[in-house]
PDB file of N, CA and C in Angstrom:
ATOM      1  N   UNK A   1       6.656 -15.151  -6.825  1.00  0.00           N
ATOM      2  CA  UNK A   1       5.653 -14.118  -6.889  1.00  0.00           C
ATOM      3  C   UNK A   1       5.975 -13.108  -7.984  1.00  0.00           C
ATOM      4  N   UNK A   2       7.349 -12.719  -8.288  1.00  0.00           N
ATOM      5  CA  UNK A   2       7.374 -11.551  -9.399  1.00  0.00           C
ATOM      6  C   UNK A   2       7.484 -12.193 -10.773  1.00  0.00           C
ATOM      7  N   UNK A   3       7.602 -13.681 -11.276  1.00  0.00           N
ATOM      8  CA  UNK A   3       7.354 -13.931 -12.591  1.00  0.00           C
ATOM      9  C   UNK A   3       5.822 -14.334 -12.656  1.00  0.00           C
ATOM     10  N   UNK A   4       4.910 -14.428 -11.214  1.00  0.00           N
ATOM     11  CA  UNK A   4       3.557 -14.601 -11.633  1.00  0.00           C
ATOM     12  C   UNK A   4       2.853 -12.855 -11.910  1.00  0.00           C
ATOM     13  N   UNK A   5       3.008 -11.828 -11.006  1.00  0.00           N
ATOM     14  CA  UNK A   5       2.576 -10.944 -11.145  1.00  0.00           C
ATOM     15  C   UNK A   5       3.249 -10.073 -12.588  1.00  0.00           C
ATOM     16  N   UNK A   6       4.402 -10.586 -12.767  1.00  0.00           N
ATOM     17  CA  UNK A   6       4.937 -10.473 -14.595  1.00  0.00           C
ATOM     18  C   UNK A   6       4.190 -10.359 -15.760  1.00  0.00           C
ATOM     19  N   UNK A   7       3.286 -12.017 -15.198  1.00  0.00           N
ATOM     20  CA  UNK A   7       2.484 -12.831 -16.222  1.00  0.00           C
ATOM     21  C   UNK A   7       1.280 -11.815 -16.286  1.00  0.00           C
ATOM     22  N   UNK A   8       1.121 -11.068 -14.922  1.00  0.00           N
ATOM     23  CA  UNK A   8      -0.507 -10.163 -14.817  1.00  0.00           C
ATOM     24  C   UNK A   8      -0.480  -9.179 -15.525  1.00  0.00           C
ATOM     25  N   UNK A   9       0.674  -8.948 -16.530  1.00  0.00           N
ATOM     26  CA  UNK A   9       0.798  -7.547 -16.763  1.00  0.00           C
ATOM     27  C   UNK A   9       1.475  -6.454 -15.992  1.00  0.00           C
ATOM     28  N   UNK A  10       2.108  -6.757 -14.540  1.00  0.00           N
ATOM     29  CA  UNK A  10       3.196  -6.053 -13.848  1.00  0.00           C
ATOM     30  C   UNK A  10       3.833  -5.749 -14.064  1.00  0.00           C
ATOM     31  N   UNK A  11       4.870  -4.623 -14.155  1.00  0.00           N
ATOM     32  CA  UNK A  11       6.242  -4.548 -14.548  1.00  0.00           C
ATOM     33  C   UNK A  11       7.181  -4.024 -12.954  1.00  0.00           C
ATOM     34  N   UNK A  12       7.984  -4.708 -12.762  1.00  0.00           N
ATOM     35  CA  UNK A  12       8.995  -4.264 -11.595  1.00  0.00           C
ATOM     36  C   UNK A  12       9.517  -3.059 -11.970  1.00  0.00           C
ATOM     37  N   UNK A  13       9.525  -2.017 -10.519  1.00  0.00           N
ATOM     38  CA  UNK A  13      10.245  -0.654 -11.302  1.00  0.00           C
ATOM     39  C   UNK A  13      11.755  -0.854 -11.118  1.00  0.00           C
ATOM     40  N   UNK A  14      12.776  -0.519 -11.984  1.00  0.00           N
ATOM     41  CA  UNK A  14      13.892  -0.620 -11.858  1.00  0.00           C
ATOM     42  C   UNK A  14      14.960   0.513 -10.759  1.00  0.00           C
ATOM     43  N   UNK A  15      13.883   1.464 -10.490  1.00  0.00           N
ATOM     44  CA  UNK A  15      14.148   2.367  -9.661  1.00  0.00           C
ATOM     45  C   UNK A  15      12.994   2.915  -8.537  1.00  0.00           C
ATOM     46  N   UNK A  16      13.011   3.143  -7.312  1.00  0.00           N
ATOM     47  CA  UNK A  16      11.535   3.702  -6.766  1.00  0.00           C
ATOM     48  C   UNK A  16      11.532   4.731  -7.139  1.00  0.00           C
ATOM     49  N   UNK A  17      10.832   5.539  -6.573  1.00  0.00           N
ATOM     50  CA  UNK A  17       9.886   6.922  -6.842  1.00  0.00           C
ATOM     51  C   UNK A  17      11.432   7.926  -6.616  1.00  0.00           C
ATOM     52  N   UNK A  18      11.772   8.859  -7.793  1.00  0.00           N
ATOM     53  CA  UNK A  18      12.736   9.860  -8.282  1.00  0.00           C
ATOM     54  C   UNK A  18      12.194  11.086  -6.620  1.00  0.00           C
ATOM     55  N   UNK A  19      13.208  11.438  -6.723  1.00  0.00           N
ATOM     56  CA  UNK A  19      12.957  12.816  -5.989  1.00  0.00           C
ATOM     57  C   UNK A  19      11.737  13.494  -5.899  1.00  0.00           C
ATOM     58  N   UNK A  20      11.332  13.982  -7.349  1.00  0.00           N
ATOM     59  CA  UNK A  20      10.739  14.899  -7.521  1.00  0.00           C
ATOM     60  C   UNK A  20       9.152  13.950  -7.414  1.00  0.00           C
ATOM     61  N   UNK A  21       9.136  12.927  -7.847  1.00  0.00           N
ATOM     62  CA  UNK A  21       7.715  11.972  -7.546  1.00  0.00           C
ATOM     63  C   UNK A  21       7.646  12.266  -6.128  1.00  0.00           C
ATOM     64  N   UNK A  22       8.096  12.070  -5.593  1.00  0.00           N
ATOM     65  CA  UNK A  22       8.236  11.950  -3.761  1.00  0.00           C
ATOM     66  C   UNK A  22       7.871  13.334  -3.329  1.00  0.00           C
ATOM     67  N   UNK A  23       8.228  14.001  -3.718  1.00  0.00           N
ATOM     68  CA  UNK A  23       8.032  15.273  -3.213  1.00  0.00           C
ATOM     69  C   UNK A  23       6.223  15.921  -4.323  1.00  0.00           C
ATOM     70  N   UNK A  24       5.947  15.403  -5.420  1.00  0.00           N
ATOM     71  CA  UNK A  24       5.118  16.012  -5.498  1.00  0.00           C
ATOM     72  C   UNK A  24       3.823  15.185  -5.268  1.00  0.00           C
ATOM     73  N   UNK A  25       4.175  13.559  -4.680  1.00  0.00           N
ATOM     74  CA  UNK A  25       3.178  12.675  -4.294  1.00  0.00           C
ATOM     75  C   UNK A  25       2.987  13.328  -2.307  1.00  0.00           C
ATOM     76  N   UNK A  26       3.751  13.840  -2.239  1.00  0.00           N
ATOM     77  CA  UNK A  26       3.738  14.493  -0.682  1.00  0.00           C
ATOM     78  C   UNK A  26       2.738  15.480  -0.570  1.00  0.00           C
ATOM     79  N   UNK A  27       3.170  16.055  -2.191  1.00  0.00           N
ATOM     80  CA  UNK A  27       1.950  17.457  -1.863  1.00  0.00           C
ATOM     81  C   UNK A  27       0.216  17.470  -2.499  1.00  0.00           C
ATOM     82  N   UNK A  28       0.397  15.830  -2.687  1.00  0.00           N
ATOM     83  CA  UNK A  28      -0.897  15.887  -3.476  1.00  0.00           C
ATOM     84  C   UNK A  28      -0.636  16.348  -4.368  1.00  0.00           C
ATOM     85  N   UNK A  29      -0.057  16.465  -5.934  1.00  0.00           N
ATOM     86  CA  UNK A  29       0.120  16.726  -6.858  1.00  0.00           C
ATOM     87  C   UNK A  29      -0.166  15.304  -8.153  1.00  0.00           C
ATOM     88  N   UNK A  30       0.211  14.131  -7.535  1.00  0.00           N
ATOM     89  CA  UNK A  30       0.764  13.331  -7.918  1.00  0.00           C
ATOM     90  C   UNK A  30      -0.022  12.040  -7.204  1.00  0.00           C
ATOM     91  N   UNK A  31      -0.554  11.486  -7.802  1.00  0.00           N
ATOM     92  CA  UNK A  31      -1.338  10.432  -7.025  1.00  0.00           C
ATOM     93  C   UNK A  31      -1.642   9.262  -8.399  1.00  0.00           C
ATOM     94  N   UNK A  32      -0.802   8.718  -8.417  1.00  0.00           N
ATOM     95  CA  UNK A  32      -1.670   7.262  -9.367  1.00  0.00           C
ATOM     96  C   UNK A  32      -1.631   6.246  -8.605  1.00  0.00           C
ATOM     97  N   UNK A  33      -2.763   5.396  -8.422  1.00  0.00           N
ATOM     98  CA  UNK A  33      -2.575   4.092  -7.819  1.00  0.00           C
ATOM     99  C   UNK A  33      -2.449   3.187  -8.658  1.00  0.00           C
ATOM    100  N   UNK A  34      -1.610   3.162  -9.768  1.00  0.00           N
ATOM    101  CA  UNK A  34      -1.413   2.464 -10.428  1.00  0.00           C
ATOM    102  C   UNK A  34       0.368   1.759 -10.551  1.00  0.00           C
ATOM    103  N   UNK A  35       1.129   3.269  -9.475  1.00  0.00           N
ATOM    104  CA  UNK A  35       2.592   2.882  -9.174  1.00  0.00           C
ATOM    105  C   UNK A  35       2.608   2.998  -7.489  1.00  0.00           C
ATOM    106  N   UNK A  36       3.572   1.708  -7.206  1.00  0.00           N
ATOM    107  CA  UNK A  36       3.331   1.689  -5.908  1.00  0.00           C
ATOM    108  C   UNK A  36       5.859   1.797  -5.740  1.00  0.00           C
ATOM    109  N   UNK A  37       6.098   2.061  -5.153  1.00  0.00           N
ATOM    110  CA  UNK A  37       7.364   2.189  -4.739  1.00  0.00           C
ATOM    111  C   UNK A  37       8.076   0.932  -5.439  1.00  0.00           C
ATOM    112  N   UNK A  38       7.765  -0.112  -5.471  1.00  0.00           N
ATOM    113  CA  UNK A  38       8.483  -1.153  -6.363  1.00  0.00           C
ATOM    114  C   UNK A  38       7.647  -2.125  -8.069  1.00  0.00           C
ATOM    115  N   UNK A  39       6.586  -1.768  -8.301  1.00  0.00           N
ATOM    116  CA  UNK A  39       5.919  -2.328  -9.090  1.00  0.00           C
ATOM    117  C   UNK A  39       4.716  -1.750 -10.126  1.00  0.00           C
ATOM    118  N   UNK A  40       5.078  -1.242 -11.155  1.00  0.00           N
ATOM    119  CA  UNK A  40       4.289  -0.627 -12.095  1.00  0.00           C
ATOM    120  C   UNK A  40       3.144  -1.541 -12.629  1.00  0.00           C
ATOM    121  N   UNK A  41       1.712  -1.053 -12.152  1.00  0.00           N
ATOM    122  CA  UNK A  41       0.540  -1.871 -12.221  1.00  0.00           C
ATOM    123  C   UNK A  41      -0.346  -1.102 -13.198  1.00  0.00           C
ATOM    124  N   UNK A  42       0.312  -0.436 -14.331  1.00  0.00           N
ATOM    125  CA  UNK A  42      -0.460   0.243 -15.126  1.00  0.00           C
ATOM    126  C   UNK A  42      -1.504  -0.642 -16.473  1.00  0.00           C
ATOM    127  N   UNK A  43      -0.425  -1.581 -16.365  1.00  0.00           N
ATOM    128  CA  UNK A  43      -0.728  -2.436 -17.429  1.00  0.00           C
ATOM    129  C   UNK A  43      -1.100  -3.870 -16.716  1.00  0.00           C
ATOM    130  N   UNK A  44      -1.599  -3.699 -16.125  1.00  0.00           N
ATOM    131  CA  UNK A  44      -2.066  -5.177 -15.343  1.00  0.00           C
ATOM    132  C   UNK A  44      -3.245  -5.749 -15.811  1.00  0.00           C
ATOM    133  N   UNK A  45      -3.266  -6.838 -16.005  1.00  0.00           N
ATOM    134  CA  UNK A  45      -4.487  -7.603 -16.685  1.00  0.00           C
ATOM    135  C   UNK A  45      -5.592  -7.443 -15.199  1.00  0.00           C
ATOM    136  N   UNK A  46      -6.781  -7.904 -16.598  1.00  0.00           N
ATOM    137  CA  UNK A  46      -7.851  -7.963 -15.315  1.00  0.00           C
ATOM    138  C   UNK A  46      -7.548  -9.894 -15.181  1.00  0.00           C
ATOM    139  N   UNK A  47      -7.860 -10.246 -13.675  1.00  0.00           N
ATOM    140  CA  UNK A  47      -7.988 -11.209 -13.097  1.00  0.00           C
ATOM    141  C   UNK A  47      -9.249 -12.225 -13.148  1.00  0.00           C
ATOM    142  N   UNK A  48      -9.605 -13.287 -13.285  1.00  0.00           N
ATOM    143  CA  UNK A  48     -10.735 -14.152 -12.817  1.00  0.00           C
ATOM    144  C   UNK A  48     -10.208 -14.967 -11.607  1.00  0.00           C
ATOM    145  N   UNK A  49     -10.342 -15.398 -10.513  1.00  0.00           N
ATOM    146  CA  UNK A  49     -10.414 -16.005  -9.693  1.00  0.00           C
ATOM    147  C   UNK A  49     -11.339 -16.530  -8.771  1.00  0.00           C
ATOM    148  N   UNK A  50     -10.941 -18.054  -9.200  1.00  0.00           N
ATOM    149  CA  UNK A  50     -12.079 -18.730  -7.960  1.00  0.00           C
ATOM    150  C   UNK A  50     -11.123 -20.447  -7.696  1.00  0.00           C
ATOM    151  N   UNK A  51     -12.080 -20.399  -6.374  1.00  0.00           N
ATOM    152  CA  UNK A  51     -11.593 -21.619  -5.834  1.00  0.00           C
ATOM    153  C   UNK A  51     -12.108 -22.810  -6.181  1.00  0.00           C
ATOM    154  N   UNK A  52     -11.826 -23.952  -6.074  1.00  0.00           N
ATOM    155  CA  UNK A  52     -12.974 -25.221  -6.238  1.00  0.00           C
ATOM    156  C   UNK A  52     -14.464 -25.194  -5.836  1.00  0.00           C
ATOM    157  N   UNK A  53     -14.619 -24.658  -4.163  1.00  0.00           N
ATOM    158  CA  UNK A  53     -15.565 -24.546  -3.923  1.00  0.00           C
ATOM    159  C   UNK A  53     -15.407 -23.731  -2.565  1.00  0.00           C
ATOM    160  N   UNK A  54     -17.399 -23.208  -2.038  1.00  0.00           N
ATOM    161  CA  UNK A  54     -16.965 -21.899  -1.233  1.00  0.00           C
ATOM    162  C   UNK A  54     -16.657 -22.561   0.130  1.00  0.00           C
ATOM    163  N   UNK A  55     -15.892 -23.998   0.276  1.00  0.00           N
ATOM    164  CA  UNK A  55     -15.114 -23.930   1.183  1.00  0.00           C
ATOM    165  C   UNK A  55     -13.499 -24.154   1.199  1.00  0.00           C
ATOM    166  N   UNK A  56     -13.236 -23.291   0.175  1.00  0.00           N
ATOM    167  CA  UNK A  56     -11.925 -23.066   0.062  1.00  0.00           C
ATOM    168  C   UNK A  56     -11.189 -22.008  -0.004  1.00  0.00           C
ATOM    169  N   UNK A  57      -9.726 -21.910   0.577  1.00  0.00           N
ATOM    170  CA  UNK A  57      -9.478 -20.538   1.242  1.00  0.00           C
ATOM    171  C   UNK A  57      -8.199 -20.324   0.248  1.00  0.00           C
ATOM    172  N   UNK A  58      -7.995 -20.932  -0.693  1.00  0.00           N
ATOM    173  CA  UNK A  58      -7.085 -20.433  -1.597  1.00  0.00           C
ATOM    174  C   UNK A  58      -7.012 -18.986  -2.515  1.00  0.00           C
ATOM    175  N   UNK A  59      -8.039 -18.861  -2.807  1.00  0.00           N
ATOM    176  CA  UNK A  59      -8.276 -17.910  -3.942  1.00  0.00           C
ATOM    177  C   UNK A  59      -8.209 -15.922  -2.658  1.00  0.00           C
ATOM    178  N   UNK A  60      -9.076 -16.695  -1.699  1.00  0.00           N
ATOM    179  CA  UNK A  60      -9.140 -15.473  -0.707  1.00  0.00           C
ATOM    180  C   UNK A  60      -7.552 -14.941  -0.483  1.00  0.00           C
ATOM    181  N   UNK A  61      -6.680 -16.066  -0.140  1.00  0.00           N
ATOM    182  CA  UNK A  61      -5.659 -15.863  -0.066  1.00  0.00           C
ATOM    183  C   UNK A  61      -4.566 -15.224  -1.098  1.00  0.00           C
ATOM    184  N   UNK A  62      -4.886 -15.782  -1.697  1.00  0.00           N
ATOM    185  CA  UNK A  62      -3.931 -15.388  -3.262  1.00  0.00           C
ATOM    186  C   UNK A  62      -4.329 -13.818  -3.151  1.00  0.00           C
ATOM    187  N   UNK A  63      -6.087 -13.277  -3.227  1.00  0.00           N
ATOM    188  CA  UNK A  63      -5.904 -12.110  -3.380  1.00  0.00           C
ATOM    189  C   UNK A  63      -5.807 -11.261  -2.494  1.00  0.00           C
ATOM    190  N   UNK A  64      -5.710 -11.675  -1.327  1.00  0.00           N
ATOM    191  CA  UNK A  64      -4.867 -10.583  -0.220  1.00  0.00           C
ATOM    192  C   UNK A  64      -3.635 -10.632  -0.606  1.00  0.00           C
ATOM    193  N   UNK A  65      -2.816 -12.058  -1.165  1.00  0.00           N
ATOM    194  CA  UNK A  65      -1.425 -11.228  -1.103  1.00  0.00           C
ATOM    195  C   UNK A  65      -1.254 -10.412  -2.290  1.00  0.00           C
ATOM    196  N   UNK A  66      -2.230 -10.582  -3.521  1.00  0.00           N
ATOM    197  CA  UNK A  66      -1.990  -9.859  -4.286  1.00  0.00           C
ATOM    198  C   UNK A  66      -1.656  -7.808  -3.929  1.00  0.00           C
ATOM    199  N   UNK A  67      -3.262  -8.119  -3.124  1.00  0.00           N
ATOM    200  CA  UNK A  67      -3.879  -6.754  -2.991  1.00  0.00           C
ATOM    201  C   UNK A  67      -2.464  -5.679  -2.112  1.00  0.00           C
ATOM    202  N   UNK A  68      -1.939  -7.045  -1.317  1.00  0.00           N
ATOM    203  CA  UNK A  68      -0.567  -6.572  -0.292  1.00  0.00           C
ATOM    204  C   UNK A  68       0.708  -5.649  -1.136  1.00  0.00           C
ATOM    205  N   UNK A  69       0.926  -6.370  -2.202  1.00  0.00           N
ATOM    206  CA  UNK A  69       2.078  -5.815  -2.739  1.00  0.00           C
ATOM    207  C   UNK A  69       1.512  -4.490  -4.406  1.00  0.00           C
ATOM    208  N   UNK A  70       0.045  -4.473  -3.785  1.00  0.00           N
ATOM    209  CA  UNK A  70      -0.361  -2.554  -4.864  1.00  0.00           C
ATOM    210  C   UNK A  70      -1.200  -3.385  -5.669  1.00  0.00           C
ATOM    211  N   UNK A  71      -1.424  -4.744  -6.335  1.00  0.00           N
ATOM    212  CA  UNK A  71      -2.307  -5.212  -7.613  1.00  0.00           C
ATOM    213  C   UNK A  71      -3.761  -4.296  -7.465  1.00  0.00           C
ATOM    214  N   UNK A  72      -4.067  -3.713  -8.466  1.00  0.00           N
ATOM    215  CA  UNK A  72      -5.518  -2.720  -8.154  1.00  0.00           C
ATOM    216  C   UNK A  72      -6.913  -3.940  -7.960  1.00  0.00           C
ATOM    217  N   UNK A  73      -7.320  -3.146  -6.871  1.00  0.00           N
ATOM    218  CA  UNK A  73      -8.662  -3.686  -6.375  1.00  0.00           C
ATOM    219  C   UNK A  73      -9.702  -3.989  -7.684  1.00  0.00           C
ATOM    220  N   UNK A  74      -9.555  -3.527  -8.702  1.00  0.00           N
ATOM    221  CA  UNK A  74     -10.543  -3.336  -9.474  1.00  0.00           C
ATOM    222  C   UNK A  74     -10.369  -3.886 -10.727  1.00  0.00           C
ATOM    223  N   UNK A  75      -9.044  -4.222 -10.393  1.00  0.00           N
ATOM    224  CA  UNK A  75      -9.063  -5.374 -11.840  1.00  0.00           C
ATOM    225  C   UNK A  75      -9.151  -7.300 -11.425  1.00  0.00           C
ATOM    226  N   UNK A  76      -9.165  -7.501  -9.839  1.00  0.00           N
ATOM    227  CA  UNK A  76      -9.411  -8.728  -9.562  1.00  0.00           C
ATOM    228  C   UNK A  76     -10.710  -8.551  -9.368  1.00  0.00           C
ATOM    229  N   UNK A  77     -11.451 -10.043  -9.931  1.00  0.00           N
ATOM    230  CA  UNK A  77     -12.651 -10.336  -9.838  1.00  0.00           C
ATOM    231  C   UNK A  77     -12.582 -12.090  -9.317  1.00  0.00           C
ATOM    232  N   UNK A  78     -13.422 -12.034  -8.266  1.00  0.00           N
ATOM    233  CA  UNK A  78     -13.712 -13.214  -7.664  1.00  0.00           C
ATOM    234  C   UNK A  78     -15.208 -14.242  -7.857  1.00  0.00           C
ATOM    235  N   UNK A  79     -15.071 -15.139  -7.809  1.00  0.00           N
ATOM    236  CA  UNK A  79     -16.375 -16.163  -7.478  1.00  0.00           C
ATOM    237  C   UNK A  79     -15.992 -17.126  -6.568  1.00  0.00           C
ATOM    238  N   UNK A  80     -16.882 -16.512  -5.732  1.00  0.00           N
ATOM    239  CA  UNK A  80     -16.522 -17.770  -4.433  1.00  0.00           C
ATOM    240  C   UNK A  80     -16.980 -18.672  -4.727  1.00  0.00           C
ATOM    241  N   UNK A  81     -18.043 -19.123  -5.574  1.00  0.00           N
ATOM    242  CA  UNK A  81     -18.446 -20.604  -5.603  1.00  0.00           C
ATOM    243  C   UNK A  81     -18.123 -21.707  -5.955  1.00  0.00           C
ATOM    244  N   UNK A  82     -17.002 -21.190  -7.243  1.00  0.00           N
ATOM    245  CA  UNK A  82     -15.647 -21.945  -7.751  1.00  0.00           C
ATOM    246  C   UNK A  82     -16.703 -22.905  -8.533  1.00  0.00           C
ATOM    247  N   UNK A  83     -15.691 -23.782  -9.088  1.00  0.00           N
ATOM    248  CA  UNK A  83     -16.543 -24.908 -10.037  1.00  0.00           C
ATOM    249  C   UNK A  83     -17.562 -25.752  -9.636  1.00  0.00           C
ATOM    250  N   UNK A  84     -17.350 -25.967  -7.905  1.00  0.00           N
ATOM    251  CA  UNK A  84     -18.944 -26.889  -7.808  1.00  0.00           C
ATOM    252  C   UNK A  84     -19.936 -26.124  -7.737  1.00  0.00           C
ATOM    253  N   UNK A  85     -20.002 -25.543  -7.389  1.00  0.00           N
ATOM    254  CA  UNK A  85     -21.268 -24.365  -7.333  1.00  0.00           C
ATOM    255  C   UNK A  85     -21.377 -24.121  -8.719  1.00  0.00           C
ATOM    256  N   UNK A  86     -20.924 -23.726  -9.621  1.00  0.00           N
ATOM    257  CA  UNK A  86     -20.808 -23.302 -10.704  1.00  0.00           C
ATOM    258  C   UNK A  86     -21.970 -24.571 -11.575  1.00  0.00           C
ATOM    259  N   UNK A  87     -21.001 -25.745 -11.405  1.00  0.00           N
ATOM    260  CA  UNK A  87     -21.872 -26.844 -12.067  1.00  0.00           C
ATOM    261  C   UNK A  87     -23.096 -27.239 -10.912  1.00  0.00           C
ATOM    262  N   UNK A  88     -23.438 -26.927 -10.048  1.00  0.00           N
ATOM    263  CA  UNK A  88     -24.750 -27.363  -9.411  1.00  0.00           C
ATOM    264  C   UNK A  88     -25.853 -26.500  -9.254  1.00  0.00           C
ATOM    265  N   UNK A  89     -25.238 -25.359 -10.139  1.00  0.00           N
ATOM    266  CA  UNK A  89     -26.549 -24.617 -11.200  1.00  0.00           C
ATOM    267  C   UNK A  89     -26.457 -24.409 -12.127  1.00  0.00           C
ATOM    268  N   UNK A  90     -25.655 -25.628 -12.738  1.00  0.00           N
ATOM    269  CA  UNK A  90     -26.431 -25.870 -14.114  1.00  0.00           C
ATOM    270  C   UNK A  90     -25.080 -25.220 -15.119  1.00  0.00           C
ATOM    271  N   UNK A  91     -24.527 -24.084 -14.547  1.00  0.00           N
ATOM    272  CA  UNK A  91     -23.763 -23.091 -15.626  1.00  0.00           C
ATOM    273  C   UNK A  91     -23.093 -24.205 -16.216  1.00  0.00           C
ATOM    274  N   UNK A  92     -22.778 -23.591 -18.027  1.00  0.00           N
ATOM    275  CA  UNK A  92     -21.901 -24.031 -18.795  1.00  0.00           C
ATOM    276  C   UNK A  92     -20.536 -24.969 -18.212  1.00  0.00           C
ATOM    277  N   UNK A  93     -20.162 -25.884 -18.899  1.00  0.00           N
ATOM    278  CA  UNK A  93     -18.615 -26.144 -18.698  1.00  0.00           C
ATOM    279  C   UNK A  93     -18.334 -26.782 -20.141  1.00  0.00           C
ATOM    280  N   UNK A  94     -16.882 -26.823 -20.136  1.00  0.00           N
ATOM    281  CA  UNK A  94     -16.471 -27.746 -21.115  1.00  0.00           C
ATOM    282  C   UNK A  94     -15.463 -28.457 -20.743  1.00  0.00           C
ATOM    283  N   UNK A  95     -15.800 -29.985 -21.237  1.00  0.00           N
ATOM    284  CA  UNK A  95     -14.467 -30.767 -20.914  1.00  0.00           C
ATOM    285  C   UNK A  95     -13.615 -30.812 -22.098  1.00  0.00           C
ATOM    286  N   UNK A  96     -12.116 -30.176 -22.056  1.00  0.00           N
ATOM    287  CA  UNK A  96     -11.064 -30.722 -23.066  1.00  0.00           C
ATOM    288  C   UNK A  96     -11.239 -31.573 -23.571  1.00  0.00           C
ATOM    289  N   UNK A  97     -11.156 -31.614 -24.734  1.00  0.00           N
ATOM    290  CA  UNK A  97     -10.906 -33.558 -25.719  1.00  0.00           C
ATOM    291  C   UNK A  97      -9.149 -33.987 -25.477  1.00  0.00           C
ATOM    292  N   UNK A  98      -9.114 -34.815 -24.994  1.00  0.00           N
ATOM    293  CA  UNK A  98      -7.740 -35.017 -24.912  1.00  0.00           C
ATOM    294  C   UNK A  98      -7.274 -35.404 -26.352  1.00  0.00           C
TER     295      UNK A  98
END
């Protein structure tokens, strides 16, 4: 999980939250949801995710555990319909040339 969320643009903090973060995230001074106690999500890519199709529970999954360990709500984007849905209206695809 931490060389994939790496790949997202994550950075692991090498230290948690200093004294003085703690104390001025206590008083409402200090609020980014962009640092969570172990993982700097400032620089996090935005996400595409989808599954094969909308009966598959992979992608749902992936982004709860994402959402679990701080990844911002607002840079994952989902399609439940995944590729069959996708191609059984018609949308674009391309096949690789091997």
């Amino acid at each position: 999980m931490i060389e994939a969320l790496e790949k997202f643009g994550a950075r692991q903090r090498k230290e948690g939250p200093g004294f003085f973060e703690q104390i001025l995230k206590k008083w409402g001074w200090k609020n980014d949801p962009n640092l969570t106690d172990k993982w700097d999500f400032s620089q996090a890519k935005q996400l595409v995710v989808y599954c094969n199709g909308p009966d598959c529970g992979q992608s749902p999954r992936a982004i709860r555990g994402l959402i679990k360990v701080g990844y911002p709500k607002n840079k994952i984007w989902y399609y439940r319909g995944g590729m069959r849905m996708w191609q059984f209206w018609g949308l674009t695809t391309v096949v690789p040339k091997k």
